[in-house]
Protein backbone atom coordinates (compact mmCIF):
# COMPACT_ATOMS: atom_id res chain seq x y z
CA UNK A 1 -2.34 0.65 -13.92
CA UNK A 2 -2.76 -0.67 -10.50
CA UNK A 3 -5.13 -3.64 -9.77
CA UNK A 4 -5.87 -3.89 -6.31
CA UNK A 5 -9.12 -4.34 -6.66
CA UNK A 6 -9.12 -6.53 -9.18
CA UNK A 7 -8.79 -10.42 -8.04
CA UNK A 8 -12.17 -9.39 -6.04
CA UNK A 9 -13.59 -8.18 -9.04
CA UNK A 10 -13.18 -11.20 -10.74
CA UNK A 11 -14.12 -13.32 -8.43
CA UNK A 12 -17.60 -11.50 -7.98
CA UNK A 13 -17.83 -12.04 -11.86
CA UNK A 14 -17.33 -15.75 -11.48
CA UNK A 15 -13.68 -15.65 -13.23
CA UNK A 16 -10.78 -17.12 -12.28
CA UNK A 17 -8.35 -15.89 -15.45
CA UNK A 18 -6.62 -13.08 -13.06
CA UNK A 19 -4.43 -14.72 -10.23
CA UNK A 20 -4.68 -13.41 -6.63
CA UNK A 21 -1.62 -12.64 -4.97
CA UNK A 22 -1.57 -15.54 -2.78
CA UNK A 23 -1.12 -16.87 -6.27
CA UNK A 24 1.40 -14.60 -7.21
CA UNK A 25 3.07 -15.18 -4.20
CA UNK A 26 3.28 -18.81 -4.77
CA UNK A 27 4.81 -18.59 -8.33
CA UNK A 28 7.17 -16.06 -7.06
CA UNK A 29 8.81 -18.06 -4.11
CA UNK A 30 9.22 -21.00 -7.26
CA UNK A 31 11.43 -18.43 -9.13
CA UNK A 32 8.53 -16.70 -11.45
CA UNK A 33 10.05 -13.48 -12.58
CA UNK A 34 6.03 -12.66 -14.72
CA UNK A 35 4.60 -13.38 -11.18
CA UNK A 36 6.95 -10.37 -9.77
CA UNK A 37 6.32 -8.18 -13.36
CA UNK A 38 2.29 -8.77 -12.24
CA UNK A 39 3.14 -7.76 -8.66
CA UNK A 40 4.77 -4.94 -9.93
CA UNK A 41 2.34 -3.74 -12.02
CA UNK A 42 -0.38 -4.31 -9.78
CA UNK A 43 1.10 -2.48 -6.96
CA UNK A 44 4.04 0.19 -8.14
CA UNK A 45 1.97 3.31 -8.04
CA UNK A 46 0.53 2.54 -4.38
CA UNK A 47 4.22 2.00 -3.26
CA UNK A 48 5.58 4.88 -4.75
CA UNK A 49 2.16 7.26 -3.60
CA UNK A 50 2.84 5.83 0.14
CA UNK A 51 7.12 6.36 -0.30
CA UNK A 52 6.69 9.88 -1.98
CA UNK A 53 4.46 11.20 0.80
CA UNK A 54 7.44 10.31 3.55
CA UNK A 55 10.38 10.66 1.65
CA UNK A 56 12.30 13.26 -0.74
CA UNK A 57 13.71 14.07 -3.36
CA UNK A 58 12.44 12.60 -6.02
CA UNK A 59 15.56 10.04 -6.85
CA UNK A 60 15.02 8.61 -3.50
CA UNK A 61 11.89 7.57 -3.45
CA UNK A 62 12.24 5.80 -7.05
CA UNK A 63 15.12 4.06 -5.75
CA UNK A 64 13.53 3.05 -2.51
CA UNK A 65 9.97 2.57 -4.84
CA UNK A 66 12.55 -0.17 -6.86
CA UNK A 67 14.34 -1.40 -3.84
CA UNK A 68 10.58 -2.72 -2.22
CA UNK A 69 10.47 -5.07 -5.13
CA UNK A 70 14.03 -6.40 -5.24
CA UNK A 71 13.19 -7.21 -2.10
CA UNK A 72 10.37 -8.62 -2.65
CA UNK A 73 12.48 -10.76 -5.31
CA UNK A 74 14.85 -11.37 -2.75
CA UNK A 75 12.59 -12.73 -0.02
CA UNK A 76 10.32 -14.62 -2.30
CA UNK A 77 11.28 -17.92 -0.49
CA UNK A 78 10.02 -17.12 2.99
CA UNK A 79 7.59 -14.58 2.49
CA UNK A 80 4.64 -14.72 4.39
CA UNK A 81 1.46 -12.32 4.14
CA UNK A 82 -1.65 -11.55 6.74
CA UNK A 83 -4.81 -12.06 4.65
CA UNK A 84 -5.04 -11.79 0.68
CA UNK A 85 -3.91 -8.99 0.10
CA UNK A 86 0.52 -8.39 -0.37
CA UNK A 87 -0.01 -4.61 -0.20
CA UNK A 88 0.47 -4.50 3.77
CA UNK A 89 4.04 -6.23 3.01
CA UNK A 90 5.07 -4.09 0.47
CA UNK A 91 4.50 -0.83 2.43
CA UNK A 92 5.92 -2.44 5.84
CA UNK A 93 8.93 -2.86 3.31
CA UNK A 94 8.87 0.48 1.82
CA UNK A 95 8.89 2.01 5.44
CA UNK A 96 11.57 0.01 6.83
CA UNK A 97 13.82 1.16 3.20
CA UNK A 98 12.61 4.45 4.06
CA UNK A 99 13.51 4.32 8.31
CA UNK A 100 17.42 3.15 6.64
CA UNK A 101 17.58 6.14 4.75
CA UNK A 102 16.91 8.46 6.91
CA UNK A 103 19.22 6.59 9.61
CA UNK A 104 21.95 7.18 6.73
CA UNK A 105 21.36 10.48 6.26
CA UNK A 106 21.69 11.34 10.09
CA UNK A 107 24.97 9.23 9.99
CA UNK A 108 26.04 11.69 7.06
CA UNK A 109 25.28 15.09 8.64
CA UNK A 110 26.55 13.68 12.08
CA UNK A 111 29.30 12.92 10.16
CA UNK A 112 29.62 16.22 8.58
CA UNK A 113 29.24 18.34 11.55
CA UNK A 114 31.87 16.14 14.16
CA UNK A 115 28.68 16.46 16.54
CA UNK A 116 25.89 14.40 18.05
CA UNK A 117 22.56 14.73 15.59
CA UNK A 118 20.58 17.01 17.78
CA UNK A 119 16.79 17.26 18.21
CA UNK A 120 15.95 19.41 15.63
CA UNK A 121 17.48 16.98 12.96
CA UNK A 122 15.52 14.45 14.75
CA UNK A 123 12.12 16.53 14.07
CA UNK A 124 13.08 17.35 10.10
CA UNK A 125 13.69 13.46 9.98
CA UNK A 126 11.02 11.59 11.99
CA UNK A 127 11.92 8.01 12.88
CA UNK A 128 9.40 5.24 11.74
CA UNK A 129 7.61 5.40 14.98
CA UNK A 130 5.92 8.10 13.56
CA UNK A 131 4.45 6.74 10.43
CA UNK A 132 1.59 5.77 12.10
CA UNK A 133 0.57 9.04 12.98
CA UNK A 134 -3.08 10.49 12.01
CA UNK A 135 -1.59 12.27 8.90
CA UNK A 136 0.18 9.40 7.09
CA UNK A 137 -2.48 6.61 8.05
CA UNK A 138 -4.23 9.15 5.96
CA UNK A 139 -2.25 9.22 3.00
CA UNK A 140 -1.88 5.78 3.18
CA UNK A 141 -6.03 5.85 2.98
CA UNK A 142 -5.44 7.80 0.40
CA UNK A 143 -3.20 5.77 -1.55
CA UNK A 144 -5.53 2.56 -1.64
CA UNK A 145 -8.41 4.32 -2.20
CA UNK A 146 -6.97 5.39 -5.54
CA UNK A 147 -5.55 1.77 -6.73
CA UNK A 148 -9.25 0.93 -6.50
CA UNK A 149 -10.84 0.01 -9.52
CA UNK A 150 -14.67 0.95 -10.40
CA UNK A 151 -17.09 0.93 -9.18
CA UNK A 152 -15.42 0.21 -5.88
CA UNK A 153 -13.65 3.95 -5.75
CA UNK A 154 -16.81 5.80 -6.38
CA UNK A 155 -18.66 3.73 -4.16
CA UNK A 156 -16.42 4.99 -1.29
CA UNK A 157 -15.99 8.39 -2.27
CA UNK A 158 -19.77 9.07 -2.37
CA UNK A 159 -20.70 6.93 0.87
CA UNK A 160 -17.98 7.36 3.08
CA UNK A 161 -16.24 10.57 1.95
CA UNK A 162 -18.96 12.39 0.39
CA UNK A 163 -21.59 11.01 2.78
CA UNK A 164 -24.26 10.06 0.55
CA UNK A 165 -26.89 7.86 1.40
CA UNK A 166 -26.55 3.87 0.17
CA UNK A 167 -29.52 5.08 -1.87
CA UNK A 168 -27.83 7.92 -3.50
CA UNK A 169 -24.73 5.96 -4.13
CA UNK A 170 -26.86 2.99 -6.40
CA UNK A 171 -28.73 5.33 -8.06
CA UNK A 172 -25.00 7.33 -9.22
CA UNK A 173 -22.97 3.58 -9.65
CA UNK A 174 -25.91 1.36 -11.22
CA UNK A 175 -26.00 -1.06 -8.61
CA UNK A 176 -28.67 -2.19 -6.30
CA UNK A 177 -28.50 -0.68 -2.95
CA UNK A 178 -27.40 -3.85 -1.53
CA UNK A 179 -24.52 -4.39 -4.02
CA UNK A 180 -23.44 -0.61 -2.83
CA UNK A 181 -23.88 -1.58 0.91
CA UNK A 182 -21.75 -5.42 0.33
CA UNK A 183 -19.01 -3.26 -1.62
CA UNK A 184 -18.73 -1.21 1.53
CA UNK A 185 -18.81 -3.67 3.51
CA UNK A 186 -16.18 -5.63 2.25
CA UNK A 187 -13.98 -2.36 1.38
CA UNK A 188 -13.82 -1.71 4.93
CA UNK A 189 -13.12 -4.91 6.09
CA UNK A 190 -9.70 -5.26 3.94
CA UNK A 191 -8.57 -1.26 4.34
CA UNK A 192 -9.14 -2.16 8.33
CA UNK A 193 -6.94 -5.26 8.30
CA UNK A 194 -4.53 -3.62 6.03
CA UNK A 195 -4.16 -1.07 8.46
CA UNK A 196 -3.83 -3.47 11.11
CA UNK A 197 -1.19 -5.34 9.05
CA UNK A 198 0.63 -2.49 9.10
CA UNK A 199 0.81 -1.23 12.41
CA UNK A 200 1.52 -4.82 13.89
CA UNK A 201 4.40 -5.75 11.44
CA UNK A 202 8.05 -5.05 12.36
């Protein structure tokens, strides 16, 4: 199960038994292969959600899902991450695997049909300037969202999807109103850099 959420968690509970990924990150550039398995499990289903909504079949996006954390492996020695959060890097990878496929694939049918790739190949296979298009900033949205743990993903679904009232939403969660209205606060604040991670990486 994904733990996005988690390190916060624990932190607001006054533990420090679950690493962060700046942690994580550390161990892994010194050659820890559990720090990658706890990378991995935090962060496999967001990775795949975000590479299955822009790429198909099926095989390919678990191989390209895989190929995010071998590279991951691969770079551990000069990674370098915006914030707390490793999430942004991973998809920024995951796009860039997913931008060389598709440049493969036109390479094949070019190939295949002794002609230039012509627009319409161009539209079935948008380029990665495109993934930051309304749409898949969406699913993206999406994809957090549902790595959040509780009571952090009701929290948003009732305040900011389902447009309750802070009220409303501490009275559903059990929390005060201003534990509902820090939550938000802070959920915000990382899906907003995250999103700014993303469209400012290479």
């Amino acid at each position: 199960m994904s733990e996005l959420a988690e390190p916060q968690r624990a932190a607001d509970a006054g533990e420090e038994s679950v690493p962060t990924d700046l942690d994580l990150l550390r161990r892994l550039a010194d050659g820890s292969k559990a720090a990658l398995a706890a990378l991995y499990d935090r962060y496999s289903r967001v990775v795949y959600a975000y590479t299955a909504a822009r790429l198909e079949p099926r095989e390919d996006v678990e191989e390209i899902s895989q190929d995010v954390f071998v590279t991951l492996w691969r770079k551990r020695a000069t990674i370098t991450i915006a914030g707390e959060s490793a999430l942004p890097w991973l998809l920024v990878t995951s796009r860039n695997l997913i931008a060389n496929r598709r440049r493969s694939l036109q390479v094949v049918e070019k190939r295949r049909s002794d002609s230039p790739v012509d627009g319409s190949l161009a539209d079935v296979r948008p380029g990665p300037e495109e993934l930051a298009e309304r749409g898949q900033l969406l699913a993206y949205v999406d994809s957090v969202v549902a790595a959040l743990t509780e009571p952090d993903r009701t929290v948003f679904e009732l305040c900011i999807r389902g447009d309750h009232s802070y009220e409303e939403a501490a009275r559903q969660v059990g929390l005060s109103e201003g534990a509902v209205r820090n939550r938000l606060s802070r959920l915000r604040g990382r899906l907003r850099n995250e999103l700014r991670t993303l469209r400012g990486m290479p």
